[in-house]
N, C-alpha and C. Protein backbone atom coordinates (compact mmCIF):
# COMPACT_ATOMS: atom_id res chain seq x y z
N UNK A 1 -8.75 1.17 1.75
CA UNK A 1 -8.05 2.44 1.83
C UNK A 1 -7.10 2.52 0.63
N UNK A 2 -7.14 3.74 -0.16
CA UNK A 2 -6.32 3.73 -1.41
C UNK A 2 -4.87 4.59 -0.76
N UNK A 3 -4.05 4.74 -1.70
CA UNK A 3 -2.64 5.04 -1.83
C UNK A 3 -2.87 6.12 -1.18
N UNK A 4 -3.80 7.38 -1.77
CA UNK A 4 -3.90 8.09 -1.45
C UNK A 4 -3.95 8.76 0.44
N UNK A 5 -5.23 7.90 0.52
CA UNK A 5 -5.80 8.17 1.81
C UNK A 5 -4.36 7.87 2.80
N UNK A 6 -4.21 6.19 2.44
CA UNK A 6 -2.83 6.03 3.38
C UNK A 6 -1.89 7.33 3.41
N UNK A 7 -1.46 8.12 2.54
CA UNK A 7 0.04 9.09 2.28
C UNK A 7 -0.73 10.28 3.38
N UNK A 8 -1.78 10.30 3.51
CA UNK A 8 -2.25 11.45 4.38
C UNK A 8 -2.52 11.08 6.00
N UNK A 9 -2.83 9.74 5.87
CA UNK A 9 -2.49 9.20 7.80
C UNK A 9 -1.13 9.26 7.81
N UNK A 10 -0.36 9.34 7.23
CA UNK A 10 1.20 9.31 7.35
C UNK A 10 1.31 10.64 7.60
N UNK A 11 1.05 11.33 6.87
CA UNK A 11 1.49 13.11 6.84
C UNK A 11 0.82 13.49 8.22
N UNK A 12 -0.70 12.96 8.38
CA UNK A 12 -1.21 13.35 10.32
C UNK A 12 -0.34 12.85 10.94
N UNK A 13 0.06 11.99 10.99
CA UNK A 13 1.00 11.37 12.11
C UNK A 13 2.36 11.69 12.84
N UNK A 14 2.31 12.20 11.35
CA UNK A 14 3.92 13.28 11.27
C UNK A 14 4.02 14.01 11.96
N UNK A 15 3.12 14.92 12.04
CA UNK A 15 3.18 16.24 13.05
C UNK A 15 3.09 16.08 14.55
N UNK A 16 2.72 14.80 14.99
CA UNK A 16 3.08 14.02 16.20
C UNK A 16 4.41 13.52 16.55
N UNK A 17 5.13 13.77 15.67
CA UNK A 17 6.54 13.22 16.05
C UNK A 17 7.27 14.09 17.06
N UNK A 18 8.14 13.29 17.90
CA UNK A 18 8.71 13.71 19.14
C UNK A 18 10.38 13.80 18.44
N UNK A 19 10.54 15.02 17.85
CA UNK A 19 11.72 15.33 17.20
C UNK A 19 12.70 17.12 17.81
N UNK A 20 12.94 16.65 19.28
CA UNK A 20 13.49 18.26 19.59
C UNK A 20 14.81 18.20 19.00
N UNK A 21 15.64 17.12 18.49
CA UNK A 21 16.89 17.22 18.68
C UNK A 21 17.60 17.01 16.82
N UNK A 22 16.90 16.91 16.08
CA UNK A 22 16.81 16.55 14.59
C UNK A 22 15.94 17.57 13.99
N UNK A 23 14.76 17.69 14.18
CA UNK A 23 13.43 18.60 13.70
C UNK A 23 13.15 17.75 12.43
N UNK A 24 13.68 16.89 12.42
CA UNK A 24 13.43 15.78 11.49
C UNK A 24 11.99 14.94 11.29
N UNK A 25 10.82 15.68 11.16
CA UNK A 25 10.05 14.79 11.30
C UNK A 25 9.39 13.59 10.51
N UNK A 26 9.18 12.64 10.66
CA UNK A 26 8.38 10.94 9.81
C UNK A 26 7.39 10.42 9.90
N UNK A 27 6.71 10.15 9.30
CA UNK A 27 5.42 9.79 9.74
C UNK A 27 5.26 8.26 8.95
N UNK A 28 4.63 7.49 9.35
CA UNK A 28 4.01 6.19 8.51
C UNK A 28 3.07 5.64 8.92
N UNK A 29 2.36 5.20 7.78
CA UNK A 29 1.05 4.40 8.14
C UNK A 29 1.10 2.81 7.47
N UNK A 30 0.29 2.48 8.34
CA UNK A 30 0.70 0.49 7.61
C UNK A 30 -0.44 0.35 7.95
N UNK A 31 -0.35 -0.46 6.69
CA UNK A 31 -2.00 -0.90 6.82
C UNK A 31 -2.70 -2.96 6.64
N UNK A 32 -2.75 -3.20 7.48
CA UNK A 32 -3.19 -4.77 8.07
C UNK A 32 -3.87 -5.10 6.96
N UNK A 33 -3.33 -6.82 6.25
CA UNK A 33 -4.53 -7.57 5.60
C UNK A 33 -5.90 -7.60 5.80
N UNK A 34 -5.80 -7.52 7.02
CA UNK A 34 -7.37 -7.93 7.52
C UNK A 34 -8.20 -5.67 7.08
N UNK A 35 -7.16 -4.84 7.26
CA UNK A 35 -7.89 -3.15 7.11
C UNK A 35 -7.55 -2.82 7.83
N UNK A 36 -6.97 -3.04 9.21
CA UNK A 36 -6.68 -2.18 10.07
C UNK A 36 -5.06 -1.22 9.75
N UNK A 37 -5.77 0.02 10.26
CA UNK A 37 -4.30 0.82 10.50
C UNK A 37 -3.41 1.04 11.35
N UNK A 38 -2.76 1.03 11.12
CA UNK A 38 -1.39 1.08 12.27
C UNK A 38 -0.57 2.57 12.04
N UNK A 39 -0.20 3.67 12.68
CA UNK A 39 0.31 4.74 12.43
C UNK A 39 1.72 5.16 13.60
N UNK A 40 2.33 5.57 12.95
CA UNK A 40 3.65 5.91 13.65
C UNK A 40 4.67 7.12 13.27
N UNK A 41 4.78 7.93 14.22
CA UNK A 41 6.19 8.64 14.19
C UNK A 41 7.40 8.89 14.65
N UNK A 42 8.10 8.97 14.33
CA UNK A 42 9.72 8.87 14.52
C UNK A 42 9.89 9.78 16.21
N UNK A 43 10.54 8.95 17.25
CA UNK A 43 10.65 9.42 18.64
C UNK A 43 11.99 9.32 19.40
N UNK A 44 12.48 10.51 19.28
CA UNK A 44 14.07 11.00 19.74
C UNK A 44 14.19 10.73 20.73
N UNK A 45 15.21 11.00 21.47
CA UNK A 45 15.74 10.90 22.15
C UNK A 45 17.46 11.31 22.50
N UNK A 46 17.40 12.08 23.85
CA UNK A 46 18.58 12.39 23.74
C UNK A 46 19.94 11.80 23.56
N UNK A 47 19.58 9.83 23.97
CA UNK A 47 20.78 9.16 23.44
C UNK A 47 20.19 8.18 22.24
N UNK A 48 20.92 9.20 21.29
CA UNK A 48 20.05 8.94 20.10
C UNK A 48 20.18 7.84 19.96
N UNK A 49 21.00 6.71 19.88
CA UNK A 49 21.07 5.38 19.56
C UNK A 49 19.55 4.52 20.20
N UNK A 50 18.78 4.89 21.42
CA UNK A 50 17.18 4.66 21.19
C UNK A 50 16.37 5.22 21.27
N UNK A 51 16.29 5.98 19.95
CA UNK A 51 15.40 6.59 19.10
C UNK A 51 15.03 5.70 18.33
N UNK A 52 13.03 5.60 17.63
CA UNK A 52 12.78 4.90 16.95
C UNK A 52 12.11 5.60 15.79
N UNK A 53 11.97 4.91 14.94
CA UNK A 53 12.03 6.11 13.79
C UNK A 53 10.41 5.54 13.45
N UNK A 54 9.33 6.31 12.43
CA UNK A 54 8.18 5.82 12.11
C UNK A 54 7.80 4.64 11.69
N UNK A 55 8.57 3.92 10.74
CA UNK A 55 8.12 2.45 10.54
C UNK A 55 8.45 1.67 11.21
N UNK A 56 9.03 1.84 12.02
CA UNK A 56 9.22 0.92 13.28
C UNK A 56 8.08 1.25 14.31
N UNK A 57 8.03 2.67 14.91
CA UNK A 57 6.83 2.72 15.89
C UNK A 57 5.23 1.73 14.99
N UNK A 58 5.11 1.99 13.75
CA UNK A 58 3.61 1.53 13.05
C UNK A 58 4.05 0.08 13.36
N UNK A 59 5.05 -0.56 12.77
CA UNK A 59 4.97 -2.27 13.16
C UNK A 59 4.71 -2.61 14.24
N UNK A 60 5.90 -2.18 15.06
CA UNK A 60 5.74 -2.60 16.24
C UNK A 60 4.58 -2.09 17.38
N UNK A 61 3.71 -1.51 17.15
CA UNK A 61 2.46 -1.39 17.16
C UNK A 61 1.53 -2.24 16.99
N UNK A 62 1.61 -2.92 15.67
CA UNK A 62 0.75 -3.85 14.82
C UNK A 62 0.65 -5.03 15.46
N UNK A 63 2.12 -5.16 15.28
CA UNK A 63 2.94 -6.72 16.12
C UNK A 63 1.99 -6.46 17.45
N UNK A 64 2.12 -5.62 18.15
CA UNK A 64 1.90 -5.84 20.05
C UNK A 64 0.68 -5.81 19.72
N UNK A 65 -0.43 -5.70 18.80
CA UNK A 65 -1.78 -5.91 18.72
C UNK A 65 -2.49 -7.19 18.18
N UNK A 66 -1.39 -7.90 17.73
CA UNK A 66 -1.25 -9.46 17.19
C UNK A 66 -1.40 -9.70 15.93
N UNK A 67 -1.63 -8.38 15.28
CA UNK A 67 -1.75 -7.93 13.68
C UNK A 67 0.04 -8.66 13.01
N UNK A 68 0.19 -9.76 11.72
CA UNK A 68 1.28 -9.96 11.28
C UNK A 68 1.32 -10.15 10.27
N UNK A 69 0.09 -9.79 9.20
CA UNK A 69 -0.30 -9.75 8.23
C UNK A 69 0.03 -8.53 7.36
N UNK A 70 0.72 -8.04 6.29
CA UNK A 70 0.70 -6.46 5.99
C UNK A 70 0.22 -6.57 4.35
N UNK A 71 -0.77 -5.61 4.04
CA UNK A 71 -0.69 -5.05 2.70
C UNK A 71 0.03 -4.09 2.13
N UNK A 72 0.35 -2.84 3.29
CA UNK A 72 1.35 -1.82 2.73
C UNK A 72 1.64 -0.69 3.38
N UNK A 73 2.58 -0.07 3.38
CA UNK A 73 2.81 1.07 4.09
C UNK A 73 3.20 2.43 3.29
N UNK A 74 3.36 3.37 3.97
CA UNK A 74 3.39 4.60 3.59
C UNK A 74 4.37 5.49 4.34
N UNK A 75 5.57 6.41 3.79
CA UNK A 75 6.52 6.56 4.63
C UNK A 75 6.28 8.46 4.34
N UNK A 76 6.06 9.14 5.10
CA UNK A 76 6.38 10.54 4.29
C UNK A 76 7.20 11.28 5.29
N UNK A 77 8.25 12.39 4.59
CA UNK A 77 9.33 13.27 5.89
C UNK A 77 8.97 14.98 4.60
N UNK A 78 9.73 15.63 5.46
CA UNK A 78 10.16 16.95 4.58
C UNK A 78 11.47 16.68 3.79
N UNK A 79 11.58 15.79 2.57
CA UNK A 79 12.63 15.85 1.93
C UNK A 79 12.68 16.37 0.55
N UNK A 80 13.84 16.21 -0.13
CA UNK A 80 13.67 16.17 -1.37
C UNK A 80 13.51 15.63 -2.31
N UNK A 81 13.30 14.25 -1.90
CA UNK A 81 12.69 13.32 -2.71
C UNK A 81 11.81 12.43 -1.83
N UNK A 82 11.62 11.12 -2.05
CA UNK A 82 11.20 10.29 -1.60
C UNK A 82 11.56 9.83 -0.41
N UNK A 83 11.19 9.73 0.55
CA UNK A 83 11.88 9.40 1.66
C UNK A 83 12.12 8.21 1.49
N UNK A 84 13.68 7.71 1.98
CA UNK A 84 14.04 6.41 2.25
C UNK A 84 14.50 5.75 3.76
N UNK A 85 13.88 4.98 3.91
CA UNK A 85 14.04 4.31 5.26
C UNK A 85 15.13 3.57 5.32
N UNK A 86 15.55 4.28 6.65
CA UNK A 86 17.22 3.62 7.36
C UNK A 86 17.52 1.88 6.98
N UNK A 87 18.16 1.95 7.41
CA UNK A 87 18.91 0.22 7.81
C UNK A 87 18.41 -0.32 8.69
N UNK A 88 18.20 0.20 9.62
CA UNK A 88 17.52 -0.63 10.92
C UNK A 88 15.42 -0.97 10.05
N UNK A 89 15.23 0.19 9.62
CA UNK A 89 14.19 0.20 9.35
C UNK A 89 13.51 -1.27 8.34
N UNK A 90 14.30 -0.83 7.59
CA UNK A 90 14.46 -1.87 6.39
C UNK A 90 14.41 -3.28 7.09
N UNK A 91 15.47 -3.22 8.17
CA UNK A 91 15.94 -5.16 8.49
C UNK A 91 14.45 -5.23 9.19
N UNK A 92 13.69 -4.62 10.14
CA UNK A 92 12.33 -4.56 10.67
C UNK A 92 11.70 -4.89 9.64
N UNK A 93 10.93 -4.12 8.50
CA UNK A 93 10.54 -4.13 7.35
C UNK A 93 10.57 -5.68 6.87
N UNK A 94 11.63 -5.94 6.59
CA UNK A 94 12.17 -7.63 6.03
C UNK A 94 11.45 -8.87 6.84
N UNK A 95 11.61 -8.62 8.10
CA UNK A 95 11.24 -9.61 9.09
C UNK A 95 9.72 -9.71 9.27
N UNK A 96 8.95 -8.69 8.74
CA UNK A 96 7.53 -8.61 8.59
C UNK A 96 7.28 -8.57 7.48
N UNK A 97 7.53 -8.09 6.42
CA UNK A 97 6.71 -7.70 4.83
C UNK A 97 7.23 -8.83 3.88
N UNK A 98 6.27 -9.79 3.00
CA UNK A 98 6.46 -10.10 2.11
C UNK A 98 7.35 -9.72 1.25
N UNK A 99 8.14 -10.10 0.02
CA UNK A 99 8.75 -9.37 -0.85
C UNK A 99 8.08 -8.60 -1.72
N UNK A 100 6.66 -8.91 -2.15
CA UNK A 100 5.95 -8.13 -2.80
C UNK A 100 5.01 -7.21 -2.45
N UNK A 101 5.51 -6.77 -1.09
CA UNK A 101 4.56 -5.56 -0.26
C UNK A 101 4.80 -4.37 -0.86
N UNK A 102 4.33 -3.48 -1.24
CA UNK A 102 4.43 -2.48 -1.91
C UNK A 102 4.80 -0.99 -0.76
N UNK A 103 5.54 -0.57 -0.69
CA UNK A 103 6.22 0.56 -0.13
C UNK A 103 6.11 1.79 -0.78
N UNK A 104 5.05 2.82 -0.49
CA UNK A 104 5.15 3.87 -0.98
C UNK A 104 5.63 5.38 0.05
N UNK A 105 7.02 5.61 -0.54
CA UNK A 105 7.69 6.79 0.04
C UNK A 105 7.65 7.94 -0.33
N UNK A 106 7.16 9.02 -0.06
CA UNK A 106 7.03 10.24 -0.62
C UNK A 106 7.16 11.30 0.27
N UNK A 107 7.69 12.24 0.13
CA UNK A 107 7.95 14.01 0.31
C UNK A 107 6.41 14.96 0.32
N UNK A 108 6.90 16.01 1.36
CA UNK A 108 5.55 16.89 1.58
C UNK A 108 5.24 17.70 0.30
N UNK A 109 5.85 17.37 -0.87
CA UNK A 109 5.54 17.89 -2.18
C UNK A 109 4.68 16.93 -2.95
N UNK A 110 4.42 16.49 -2.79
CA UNK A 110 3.38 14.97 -3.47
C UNK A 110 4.18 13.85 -4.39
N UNK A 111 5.65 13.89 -4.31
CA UNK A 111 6.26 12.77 -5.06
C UNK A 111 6.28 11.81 -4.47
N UNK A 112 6.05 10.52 -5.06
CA UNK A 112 5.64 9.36 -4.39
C UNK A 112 6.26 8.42 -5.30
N UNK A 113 7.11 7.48 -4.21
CA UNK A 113 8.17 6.63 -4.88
C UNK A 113 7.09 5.07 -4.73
N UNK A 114 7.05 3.92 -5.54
CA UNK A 114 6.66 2.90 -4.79
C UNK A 114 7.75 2.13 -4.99
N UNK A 115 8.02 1.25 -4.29
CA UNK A 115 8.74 0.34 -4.49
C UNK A 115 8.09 -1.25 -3.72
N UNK A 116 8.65 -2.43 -3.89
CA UNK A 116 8.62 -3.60 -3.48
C UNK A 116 9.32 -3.98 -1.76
N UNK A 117 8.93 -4.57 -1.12
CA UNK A 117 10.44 -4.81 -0.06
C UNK A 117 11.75 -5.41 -1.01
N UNK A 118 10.87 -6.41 -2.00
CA UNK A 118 12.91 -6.94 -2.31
C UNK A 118 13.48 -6.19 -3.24
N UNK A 119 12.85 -4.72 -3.67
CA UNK A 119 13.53 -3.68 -3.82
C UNK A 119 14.24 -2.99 -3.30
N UNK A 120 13.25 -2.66 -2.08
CA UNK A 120 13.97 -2.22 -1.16
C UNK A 120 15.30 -2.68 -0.17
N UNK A 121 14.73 -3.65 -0.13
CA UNK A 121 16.45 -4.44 0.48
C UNK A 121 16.71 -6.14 0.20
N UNK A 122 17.22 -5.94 -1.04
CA UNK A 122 17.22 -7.34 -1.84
C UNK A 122 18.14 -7.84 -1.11
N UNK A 123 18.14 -9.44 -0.97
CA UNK A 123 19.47 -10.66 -0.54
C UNK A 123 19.79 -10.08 1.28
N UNK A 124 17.90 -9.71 1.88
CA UNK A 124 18.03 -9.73 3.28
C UNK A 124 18.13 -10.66 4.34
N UNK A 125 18.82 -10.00 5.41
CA UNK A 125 19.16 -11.39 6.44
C UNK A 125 17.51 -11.49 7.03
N UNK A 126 17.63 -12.73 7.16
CA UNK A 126 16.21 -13.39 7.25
C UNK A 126 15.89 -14.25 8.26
N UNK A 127 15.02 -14.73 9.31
CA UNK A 127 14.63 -15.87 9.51
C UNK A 127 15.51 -17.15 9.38
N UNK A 128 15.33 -17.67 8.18
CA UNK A 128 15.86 -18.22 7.35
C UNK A 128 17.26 -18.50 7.17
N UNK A 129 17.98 -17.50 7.86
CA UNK A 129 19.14 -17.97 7.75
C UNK A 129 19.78 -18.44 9.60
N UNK A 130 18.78 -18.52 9.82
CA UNK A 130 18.93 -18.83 11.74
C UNK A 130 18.63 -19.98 12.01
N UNK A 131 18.05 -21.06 10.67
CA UNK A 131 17.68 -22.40 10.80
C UNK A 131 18.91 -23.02 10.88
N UNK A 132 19.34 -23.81 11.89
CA UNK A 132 20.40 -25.14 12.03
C UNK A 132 19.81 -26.21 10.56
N UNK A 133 20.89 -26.41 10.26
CA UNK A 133 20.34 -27.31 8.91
C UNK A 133 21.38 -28.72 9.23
């Protein structure tokens, strides 16, 4: 599956989002080492604090299917640029994606950002730092 194809399971997915209270809608697609896709959109809620936003619904998807492998994902919203994924999103993101997973974020206008994860959130809390040494 190329860049392409992925940015458009993201954009279907989108319009599935459960957004009465934002109209905010997100869509993402992730896509498994092995090919499989994983798709997700952002799901409100009236106490917004659990609400989950699209790259979280696609992982944690992946994850509950035993998928922990990632080649890459795809993030798209109605913005004006590139969409960028929250804080929560990101620390999710970290705990699954290589540093050299490639992240491509883009707007319903066709701009498309890529970036790296340790671009995206360099010197993250990790695993790694939960080892007793």
């Amino acid at each position: 599956m190329n860049t392409h194809q992925l940015i458009e399971e993201a954009k279907n997915i989108r319009e599935k989002a459960y957004t009465p209270y934002s109209k905010f809608k997100v869509g993402a697609a992730l896509l498994t080492k092995e090919g499989k896709l994983f798709t997700g959109c952002n799901i409100e809620n009236a106490a917004y604090p659990v609400t989950c936003c699209a790259e979280r619904v696609a992982i944690f998807k992946a994850i509950s299917e035993g998928y922990h492998q990632f080649q890459t994902i795809a993030v798209v919203a109605d913005t004006q640029r590139p969409v960028p994924p929250c804080g929560s999103c990101r620390q999710v993101m970290s705990e699954f994606f290589e540093p050299d997973l490639e992240i491509h974020l883009t707007d319903l206008s066709g701009t498309v950002k890529t970036i790296t994860m340790a671009e995206l959130l360099p010197f993250s809390f990790s695993p790694d730092d939960l080892i007793d040494k």
